[in-house]
PDB file of N, CA and C in Angstrom:
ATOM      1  N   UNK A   1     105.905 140.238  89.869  1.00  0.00           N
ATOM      2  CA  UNK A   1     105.149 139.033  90.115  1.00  0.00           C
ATOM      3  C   UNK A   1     105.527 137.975  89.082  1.00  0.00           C
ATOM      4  N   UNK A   2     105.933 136.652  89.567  1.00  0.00           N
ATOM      5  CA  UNK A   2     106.691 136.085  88.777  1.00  0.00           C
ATOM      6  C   UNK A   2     105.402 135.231  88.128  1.00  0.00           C
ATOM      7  N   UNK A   3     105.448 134.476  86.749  1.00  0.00           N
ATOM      8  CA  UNK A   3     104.447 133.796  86.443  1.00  0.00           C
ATOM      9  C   UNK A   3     104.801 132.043  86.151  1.00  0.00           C
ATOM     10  N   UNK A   4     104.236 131.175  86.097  1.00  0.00           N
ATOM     11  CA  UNK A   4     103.832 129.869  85.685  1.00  0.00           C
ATOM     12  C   UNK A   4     103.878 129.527  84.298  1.00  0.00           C
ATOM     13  N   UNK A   5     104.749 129.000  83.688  1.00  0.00           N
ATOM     14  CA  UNK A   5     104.303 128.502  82.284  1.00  0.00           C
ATOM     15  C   UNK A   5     104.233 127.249  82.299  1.00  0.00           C
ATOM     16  N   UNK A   6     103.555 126.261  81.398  1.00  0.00           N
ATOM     17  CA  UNK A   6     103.246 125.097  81.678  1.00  0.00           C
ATOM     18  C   UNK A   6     103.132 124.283  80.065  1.00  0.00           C
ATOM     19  N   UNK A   7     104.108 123.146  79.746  1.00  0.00           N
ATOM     20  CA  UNK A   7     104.039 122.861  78.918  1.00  0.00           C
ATOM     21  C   UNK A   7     104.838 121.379  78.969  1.00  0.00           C
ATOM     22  N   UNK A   8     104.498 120.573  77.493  1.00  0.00           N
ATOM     23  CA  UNK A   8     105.069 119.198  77.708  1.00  0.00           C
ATOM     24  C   UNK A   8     106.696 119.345  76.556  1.00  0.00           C
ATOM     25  N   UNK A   9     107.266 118.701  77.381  1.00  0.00           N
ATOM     26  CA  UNK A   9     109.033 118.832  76.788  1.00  0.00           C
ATOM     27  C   UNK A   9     109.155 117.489  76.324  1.00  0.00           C
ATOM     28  N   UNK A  10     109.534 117.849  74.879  1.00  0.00           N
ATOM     29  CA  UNK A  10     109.720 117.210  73.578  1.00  0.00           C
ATOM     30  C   UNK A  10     111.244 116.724  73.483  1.00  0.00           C
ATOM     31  N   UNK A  11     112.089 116.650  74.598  1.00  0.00           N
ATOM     32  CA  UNK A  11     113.574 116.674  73.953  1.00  0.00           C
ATOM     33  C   UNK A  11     113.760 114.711  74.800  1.00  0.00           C
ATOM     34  N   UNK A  12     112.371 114.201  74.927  1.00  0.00           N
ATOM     35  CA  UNK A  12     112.879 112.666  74.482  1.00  0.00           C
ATOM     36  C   UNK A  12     111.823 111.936  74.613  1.00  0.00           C
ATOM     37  N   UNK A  13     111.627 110.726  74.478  1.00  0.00           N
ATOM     38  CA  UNK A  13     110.171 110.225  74.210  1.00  0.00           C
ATOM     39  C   UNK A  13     108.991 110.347  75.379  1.00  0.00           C
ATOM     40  N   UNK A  14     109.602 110.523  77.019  1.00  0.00           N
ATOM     41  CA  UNK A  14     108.866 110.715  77.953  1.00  0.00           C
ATOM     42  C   UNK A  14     107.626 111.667  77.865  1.00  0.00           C
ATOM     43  N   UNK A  15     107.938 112.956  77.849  1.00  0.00           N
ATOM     44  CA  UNK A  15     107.449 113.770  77.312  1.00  0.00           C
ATOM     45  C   UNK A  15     106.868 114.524  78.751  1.00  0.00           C
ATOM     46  N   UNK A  16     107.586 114.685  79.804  1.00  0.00           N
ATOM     47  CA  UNK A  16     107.190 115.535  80.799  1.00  0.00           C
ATOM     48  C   UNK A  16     106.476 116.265  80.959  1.00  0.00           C
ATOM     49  N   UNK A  17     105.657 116.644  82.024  1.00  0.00           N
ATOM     50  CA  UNK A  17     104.873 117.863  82.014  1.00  0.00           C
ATOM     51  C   UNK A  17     105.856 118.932  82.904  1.00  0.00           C
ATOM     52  N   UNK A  18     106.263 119.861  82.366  1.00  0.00           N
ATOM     53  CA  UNK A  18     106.932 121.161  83.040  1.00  0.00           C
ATOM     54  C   UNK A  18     106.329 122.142  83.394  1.00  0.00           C
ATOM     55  N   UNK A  19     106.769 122.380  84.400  1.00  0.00           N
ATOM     56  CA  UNK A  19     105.925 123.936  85.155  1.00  0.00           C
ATOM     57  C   UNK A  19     107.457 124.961  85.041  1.00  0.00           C
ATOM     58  N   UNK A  20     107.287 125.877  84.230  1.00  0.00           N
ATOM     59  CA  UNK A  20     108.548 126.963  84.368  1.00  0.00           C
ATOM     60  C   UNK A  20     108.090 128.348  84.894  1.00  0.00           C
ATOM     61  N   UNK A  21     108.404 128.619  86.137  1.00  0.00           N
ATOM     62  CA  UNK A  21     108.452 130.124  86.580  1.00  0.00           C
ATOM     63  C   UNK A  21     109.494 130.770  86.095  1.00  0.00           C
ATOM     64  N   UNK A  22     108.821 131.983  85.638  1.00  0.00           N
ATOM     65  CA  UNK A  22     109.551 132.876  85.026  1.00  0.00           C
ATOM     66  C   UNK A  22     109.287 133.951  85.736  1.00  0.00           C
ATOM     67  N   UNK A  23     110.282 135.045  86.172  1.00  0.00           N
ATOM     68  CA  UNK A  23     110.598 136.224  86.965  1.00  0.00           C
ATOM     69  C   UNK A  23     109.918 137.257  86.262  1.00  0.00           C
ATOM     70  N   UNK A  24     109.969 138.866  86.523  1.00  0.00           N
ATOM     71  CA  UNK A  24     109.550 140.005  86.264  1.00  0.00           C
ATOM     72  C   UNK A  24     110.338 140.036  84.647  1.00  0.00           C
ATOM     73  N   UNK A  25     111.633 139.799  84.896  1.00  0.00           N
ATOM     74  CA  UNK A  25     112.251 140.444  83.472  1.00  0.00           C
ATOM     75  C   UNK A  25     112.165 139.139  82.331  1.00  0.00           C
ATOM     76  N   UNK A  26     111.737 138.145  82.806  1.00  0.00           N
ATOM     77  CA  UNK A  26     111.314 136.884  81.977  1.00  0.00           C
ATOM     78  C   UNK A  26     112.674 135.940  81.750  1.00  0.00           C
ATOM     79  N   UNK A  27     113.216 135.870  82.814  1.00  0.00           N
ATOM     80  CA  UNK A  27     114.198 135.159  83.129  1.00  0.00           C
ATOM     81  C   UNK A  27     113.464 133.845  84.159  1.00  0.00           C
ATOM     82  N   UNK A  28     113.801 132.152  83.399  1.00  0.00           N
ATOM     83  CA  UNK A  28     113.981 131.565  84.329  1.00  0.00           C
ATOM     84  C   UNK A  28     114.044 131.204  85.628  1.00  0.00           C
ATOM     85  N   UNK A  29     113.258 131.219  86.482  1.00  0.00           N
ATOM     86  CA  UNK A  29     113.868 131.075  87.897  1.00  0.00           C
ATOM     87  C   UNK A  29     113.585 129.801  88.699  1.00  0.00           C
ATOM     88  N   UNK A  30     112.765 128.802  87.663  1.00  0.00           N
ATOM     89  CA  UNK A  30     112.941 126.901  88.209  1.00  0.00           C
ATOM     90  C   UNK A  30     111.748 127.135  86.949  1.00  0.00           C
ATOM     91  N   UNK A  31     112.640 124.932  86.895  1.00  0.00           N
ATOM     92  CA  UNK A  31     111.611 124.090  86.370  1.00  0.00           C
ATOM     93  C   UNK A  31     111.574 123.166  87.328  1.00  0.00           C
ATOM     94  N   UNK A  32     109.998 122.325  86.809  1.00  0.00           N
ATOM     95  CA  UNK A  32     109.707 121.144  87.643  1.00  0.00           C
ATOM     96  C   UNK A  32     109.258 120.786  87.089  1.00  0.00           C
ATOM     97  N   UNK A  33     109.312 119.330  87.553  1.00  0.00           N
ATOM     98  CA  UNK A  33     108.204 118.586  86.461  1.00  0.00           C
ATOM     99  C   UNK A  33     109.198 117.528  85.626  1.00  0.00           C
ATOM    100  N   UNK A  34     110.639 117.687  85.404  1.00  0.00           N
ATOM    101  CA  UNK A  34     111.709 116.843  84.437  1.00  0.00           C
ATOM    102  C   UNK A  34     111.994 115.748  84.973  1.00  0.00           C
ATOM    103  N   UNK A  35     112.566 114.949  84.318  1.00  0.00           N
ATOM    104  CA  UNK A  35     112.994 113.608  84.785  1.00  0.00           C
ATOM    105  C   UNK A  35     114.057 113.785  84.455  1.00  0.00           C
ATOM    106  N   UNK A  36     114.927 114.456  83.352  1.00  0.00           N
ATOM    107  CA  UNK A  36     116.131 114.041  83.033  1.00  0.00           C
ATOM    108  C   UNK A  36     117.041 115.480  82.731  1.00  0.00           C
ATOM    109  N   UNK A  37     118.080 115.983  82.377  1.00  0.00           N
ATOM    110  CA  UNK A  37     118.799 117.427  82.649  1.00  0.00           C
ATOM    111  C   UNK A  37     118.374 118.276  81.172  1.00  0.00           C
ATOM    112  N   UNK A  38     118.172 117.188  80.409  1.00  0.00           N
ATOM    113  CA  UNK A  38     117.290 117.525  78.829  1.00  0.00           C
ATOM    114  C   UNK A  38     116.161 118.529  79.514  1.00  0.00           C
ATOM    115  N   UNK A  39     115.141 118.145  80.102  1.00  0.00           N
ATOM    116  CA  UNK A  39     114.063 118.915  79.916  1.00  0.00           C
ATOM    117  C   UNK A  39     114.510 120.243  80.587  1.00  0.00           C
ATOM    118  N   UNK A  40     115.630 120.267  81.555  1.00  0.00           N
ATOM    119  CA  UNK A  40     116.070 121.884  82.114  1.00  0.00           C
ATOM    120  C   UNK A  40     116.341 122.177  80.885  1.00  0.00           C
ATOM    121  N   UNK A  41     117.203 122.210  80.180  1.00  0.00           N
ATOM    122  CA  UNK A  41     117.844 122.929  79.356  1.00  0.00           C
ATOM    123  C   UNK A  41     116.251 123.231  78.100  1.00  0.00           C
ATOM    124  N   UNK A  42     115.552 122.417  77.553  1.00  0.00           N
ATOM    125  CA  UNK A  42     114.506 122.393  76.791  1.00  0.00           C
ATOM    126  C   UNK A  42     113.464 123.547  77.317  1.00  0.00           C
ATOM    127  N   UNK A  43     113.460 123.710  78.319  1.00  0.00           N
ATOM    128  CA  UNK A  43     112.383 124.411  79.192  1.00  0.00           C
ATOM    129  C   UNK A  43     112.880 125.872  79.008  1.00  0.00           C
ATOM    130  N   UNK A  44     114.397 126.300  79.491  1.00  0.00           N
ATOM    131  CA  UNK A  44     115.104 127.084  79.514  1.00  0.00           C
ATOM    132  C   UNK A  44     114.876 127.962  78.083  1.00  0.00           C
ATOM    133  N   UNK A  45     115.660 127.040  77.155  1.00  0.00           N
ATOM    134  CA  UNK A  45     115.258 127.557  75.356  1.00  0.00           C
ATOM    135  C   UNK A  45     114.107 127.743  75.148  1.00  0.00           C
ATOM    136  N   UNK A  46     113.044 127.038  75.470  1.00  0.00           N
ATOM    137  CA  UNK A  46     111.172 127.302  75.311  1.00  0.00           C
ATOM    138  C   UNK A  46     110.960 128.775  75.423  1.00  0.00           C
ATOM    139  N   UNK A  47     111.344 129.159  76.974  1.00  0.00           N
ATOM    140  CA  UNK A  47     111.078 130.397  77.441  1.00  0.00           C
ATOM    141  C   UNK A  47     112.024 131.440  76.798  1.00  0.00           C
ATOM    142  N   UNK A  48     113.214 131.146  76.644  1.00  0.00           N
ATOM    143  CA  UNK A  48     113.772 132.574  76.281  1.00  0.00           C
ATOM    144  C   UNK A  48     114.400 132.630  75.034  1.00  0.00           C
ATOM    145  N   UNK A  49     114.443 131.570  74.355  1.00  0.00           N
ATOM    146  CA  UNK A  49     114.613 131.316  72.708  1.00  0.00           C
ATOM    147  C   UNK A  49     113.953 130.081  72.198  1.00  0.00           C
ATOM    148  N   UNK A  50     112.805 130.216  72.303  1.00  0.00           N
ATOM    149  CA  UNK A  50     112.381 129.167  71.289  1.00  0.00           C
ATOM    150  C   UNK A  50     112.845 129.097  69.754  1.00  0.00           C
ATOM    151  N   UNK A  51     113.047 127.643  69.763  1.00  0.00           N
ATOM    152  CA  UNK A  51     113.364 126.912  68.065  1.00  0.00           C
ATOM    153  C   UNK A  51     112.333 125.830  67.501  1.00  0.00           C
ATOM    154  N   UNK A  52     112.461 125.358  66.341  1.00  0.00           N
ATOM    155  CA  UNK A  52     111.853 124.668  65.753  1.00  0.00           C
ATOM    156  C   UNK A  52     112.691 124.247  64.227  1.00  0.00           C
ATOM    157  N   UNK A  53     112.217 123.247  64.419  1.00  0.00           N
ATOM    158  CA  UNK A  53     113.172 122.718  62.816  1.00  0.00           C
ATOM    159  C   UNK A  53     111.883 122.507  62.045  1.00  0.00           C
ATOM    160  N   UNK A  54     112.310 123.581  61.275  1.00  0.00           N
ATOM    161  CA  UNK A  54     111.372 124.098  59.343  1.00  0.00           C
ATOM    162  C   UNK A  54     110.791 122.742  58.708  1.00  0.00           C
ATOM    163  N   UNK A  55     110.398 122.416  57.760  1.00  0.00           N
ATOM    164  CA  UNK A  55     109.581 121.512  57.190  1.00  0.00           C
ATOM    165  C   UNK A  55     109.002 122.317  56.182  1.00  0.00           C
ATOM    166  N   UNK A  56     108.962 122.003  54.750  1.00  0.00           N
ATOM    167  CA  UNK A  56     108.446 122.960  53.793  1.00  0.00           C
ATOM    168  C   UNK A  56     108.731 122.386  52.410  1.00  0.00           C
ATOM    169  N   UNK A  57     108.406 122.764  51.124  1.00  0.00           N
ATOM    170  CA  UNK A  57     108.624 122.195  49.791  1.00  0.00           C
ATOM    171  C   UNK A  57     109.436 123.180  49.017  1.00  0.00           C
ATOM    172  N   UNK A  58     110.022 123.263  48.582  1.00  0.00           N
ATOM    173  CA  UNK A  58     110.503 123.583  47.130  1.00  0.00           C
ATOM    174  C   UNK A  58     110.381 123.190  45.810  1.00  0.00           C
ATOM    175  N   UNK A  59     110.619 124.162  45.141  1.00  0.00           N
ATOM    176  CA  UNK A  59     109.906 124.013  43.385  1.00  0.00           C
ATOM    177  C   UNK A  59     111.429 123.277  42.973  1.00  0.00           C
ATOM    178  N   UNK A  60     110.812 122.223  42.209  1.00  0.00           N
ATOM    179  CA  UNK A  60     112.442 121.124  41.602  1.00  0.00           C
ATOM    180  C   UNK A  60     112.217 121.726  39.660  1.00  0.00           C
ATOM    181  N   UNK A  61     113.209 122.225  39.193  1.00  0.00           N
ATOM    182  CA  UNK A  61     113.036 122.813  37.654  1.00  0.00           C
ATOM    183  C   UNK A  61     112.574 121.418  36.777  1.00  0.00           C
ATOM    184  N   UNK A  62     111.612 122.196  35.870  1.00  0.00           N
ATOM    185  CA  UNK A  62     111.107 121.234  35.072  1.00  0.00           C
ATOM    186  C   UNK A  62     110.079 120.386  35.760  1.00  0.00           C
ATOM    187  N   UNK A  63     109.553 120.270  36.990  1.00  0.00           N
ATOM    188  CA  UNK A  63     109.093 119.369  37.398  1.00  0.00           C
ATOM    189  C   UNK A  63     107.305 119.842  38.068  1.00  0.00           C
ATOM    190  N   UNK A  64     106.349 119.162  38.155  1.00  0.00           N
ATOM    191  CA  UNK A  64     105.349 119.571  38.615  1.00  0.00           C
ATOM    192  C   UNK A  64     105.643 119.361  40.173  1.00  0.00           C
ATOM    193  N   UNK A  65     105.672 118.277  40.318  1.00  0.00           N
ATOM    194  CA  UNK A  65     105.771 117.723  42.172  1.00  0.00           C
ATOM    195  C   UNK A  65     107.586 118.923  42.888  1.00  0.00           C
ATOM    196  N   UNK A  66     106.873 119.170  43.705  1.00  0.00           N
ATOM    197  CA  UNK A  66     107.707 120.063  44.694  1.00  0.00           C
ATOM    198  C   UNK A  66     108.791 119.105  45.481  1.00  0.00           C
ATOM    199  N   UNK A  67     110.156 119.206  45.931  1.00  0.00           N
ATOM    200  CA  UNK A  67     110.924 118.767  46.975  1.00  0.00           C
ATOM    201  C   UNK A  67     110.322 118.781  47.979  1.00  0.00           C
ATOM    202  N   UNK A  68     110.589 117.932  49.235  1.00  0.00           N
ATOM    203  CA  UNK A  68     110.329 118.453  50.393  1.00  0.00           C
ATOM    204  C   UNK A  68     112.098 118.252  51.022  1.00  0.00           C
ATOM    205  N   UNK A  69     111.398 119.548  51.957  1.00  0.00           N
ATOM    206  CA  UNK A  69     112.983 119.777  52.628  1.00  0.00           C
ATOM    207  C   UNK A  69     112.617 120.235  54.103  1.00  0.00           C
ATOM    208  N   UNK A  70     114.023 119.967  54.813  1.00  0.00           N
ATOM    209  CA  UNK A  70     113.510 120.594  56.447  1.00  0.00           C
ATOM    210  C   UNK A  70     114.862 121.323  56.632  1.00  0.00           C
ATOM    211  N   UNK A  71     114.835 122.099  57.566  1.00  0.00           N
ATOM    212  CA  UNK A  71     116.523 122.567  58.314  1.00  0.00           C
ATOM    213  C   UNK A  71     117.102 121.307  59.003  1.00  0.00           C
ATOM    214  N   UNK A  72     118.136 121.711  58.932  1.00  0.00           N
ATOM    215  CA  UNK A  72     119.218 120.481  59.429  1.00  0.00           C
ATOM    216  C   UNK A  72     118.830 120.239  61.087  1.00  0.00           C
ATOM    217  N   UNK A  73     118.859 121.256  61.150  1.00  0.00           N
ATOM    218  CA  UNK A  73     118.254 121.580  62.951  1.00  0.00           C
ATOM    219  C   UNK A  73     117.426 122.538  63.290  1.00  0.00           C
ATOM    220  N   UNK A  74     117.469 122.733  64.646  1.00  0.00           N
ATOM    221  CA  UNK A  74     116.175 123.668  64.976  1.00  0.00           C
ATOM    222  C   UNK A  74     116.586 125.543  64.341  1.00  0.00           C
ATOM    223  N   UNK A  75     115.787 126.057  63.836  1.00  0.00           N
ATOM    224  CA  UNK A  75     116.314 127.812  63.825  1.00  0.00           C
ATOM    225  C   UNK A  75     115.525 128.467  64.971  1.00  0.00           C
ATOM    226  N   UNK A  76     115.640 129.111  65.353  1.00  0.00           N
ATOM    227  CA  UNK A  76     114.706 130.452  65.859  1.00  0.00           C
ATOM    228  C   UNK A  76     113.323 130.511  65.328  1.00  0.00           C
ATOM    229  N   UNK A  77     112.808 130.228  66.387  1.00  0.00           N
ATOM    230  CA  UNK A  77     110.820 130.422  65.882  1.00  0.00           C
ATOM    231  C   UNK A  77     110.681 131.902  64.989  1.00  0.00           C
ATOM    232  N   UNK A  78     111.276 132.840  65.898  1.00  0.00           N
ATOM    233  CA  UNK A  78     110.670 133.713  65.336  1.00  0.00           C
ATOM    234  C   UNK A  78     111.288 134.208  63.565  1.00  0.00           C
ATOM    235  N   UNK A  79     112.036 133.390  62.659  1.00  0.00           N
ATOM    236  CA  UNK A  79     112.329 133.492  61.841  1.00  0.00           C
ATOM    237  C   UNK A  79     111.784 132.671  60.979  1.00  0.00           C
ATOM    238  N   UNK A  80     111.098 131.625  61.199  1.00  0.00           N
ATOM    239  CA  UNK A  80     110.249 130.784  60.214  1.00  0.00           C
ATOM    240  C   UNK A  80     109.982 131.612  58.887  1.00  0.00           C
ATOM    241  N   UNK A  81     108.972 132.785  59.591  1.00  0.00           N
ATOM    242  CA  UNK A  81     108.306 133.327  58.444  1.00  0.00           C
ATOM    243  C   UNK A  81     108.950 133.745  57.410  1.00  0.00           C
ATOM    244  N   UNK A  82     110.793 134.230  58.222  1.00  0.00           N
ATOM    245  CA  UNK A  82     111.637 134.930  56.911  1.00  0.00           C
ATOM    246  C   UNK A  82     112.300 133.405  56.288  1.00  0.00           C
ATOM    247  N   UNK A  83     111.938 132.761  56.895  1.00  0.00           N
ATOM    248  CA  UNK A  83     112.759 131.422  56.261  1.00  0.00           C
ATOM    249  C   UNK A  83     112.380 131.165  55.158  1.00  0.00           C
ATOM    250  N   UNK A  84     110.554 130.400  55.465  1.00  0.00           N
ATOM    251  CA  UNK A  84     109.400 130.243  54.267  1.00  0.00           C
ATOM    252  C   UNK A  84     109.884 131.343  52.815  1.00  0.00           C
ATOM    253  N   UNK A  85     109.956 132.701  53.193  1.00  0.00           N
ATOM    254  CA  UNK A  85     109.711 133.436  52.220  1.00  0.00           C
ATOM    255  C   UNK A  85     111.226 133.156  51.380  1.00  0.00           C
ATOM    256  N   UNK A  86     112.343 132.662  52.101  1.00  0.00           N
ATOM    257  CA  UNK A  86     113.606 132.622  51.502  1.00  0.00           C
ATOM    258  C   UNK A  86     113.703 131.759  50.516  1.00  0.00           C
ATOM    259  N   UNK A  87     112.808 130.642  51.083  1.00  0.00           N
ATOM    260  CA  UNK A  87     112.739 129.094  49.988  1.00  0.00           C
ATOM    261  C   UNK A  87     111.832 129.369  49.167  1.00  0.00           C
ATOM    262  N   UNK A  88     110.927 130.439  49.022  1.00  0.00           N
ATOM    263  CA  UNK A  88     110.102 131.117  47.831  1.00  0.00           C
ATOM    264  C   UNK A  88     111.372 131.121  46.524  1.00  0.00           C
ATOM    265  N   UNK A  89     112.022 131.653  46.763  1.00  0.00           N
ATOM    266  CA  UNK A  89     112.616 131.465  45.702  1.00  0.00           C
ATOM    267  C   UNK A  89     114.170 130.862  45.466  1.00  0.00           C
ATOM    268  N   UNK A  90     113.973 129.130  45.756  1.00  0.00           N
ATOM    269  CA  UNK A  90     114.536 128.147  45.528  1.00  0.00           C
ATOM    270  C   UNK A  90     114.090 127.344  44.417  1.00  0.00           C
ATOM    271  N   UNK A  91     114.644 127.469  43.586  1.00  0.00           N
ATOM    272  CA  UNK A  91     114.658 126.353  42.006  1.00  0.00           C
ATOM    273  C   UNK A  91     115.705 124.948  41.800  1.00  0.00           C
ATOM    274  N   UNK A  92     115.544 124.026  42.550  1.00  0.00           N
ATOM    275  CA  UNK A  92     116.405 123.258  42.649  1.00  0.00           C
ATOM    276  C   UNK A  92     116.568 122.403  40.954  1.00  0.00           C
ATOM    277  N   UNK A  93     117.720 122.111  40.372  1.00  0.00           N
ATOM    278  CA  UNK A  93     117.942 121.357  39.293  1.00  0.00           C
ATOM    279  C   UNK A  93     118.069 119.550  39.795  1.00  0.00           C
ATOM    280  N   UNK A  94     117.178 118.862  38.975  1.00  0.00           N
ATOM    281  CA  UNK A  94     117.046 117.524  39.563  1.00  0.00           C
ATOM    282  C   UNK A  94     118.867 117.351  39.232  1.00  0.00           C
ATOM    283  N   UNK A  95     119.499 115.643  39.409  1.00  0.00           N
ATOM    284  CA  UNK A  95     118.460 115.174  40.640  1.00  0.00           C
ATOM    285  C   UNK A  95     118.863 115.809  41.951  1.00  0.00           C
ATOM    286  N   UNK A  96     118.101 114.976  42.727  1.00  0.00           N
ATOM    287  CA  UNK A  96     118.023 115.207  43.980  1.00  0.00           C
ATOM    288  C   UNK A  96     117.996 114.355  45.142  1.00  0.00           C
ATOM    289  N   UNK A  97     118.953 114.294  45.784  1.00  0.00           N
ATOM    290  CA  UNK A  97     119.182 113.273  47.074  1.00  0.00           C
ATOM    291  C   UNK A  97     119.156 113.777  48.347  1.00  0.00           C
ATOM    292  N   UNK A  98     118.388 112.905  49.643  1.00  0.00           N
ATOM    293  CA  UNK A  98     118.336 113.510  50.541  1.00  0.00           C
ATOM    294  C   UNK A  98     119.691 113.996  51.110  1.00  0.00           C
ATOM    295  N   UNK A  99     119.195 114.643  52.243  1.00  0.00           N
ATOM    296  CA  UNK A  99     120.327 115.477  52.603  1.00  0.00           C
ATOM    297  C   UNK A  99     121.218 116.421  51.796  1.00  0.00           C
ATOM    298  N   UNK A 100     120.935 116.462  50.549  1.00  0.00           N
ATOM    299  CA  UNK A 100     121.719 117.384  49.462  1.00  0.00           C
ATOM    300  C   UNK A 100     121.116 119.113  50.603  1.00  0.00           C
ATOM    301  N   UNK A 101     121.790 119.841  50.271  1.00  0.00           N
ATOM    302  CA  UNK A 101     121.585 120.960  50.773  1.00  0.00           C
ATOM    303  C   UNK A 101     120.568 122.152  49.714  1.00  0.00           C
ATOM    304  N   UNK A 102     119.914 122.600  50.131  1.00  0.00           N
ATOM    305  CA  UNK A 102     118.767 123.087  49.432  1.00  0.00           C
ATOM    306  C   UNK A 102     118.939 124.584  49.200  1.00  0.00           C
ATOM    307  N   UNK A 103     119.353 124.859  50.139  1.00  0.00           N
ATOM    308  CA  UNK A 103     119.665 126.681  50.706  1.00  0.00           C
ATOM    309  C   UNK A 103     120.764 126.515  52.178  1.00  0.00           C
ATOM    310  N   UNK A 104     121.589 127.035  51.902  1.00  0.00           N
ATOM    311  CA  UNK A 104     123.017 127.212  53.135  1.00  0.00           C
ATOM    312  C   UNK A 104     122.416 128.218  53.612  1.00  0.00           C
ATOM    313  N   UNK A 105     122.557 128.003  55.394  1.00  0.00           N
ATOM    314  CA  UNK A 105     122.895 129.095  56.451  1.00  0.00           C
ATOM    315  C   UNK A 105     121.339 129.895  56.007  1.00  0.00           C
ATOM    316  N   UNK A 106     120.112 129.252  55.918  1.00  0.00           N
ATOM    317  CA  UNK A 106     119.027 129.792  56.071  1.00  0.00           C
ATOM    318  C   UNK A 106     119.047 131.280  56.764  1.00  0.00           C
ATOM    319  N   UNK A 107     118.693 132.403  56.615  1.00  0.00           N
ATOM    320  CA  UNK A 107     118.507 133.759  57.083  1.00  0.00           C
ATOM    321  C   UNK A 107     119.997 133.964  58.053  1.00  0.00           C
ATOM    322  N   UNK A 108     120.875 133.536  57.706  1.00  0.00           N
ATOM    323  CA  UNK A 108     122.057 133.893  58.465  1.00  0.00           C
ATOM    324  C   UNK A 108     121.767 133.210  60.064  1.00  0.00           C
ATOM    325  N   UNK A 109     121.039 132.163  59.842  1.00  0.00           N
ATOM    326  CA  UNK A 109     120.790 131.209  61.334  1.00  0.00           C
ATOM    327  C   UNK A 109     121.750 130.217  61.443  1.00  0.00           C
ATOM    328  N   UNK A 110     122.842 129.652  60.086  1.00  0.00           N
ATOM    329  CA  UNK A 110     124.031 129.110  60.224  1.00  0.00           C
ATOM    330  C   UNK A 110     123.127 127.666  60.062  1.00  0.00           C
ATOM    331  N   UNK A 111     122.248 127.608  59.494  1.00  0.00           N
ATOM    332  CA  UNK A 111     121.216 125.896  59.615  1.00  0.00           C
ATOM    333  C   UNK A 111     121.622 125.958  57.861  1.00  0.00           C
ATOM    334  N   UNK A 112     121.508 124.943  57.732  1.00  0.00           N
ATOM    335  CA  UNK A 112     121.266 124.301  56.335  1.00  0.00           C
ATOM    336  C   UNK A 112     119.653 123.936  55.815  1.00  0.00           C
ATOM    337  N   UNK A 113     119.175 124.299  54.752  1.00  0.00           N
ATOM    338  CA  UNK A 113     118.034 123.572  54.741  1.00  0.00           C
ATOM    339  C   UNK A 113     117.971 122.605  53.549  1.00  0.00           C
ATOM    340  N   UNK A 114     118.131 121.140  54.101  1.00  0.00           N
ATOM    341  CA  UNK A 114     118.174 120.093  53.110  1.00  0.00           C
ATOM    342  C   UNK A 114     116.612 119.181  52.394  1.00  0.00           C
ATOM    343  N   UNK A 115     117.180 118.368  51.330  1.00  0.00           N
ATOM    344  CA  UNK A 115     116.292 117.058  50.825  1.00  0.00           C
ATOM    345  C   UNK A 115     115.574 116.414  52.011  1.00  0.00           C
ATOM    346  N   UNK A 116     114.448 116.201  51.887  1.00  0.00           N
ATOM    347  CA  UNK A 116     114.430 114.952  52.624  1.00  0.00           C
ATOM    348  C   UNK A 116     113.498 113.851  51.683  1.00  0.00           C
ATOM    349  N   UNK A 117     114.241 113.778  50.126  1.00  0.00           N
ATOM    350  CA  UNK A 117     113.342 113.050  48.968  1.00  0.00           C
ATOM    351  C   UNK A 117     114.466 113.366  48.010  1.00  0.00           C
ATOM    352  N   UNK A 118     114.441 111.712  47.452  1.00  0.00           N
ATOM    353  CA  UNK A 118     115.324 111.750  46.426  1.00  0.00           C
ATOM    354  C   UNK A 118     114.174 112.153  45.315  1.00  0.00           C
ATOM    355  N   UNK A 119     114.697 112.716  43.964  1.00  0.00           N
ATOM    356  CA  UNK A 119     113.906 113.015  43.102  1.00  0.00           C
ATOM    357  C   UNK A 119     115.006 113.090  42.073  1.00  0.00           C
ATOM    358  N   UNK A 120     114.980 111.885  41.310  1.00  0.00           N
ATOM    359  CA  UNK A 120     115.351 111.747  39.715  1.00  0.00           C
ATOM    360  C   UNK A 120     115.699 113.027  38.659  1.00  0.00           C
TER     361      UNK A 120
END
C-alpha cells in the first residue's frame, strides 16, 4: 500500500506544496504539486536522502565569542549529529575570514565546513 507524503519544497523562492507517493519499498512513484523540474528532483532527495546544510559555532583560541560556521553545502541529515560532535573539537587560531575552511570533508561527506564571520 503505497503512501502520501506531503510537504513544501525549498529549492526556490515559490515554495510549492508537494504531494510524494511513495511505494511499498519506499521508492518514489510521482510528485505533484511542482512548478518547476527543481521540486522533482527536491522531493525525490526529501524522501530517499534527505540533506541539510549544518549551521553551528566553533571555539576561536584565546577568544571568549565562538566562530560561526556552516557546511559548504547540504550533508546527509542523518549525520548532523556526528557532524556537531566533530566540530566539538575544533580550535580555530584567529584570524579568521569567511569562507576560510574550518574542518575538510566533514565525517567523510566530502563538504567543507567553513567561516561565515571574520574574526580578528
Amino acid at each position: 500500500m503505497a503512501s502520501v507524503r506531503h510537504f513544501t519544497c525549498v529549492s526556490c523562492p515559490i515554495g510549492c506544496e508537494l504531494d510524494v507517493a511513495v511505494d511499498d519499498e519506499g521508492a518514489v512513484a510521482s510528485v505533484a504539486g511542482n512548478t518547476c523540474k527543481r521540486g522533482i528532483t527536491y522531493a525525490i532527495d526529501e524522501v530517499t536522502d534527505p540533506k541539510r546544510v549544518l549551521t553551528s559555532l566553533v571555539r576561536v583560541d584565546g577568544r571568549t565569542m565562538p566562530a560561526s560556521v556552516r557546511s559548504a553545502s547540504a550533508v546527509p541529515k542523518a549525520l548532523i549529529p556526528d557532524c556537531i560532535e566533530a566540530l566539538r573539537s575544533v580550535d580555530i587560531m584567529p584570524p579568521v575570514r569567511i569562507g576560510d575552511v574550518v574542518l575538510a570533508n566533514v565525517c567523510g561527506t566530502g563538504v567543507d565546513v567553513i567561516a561565515t564571520r571574520n574574526m580578528d
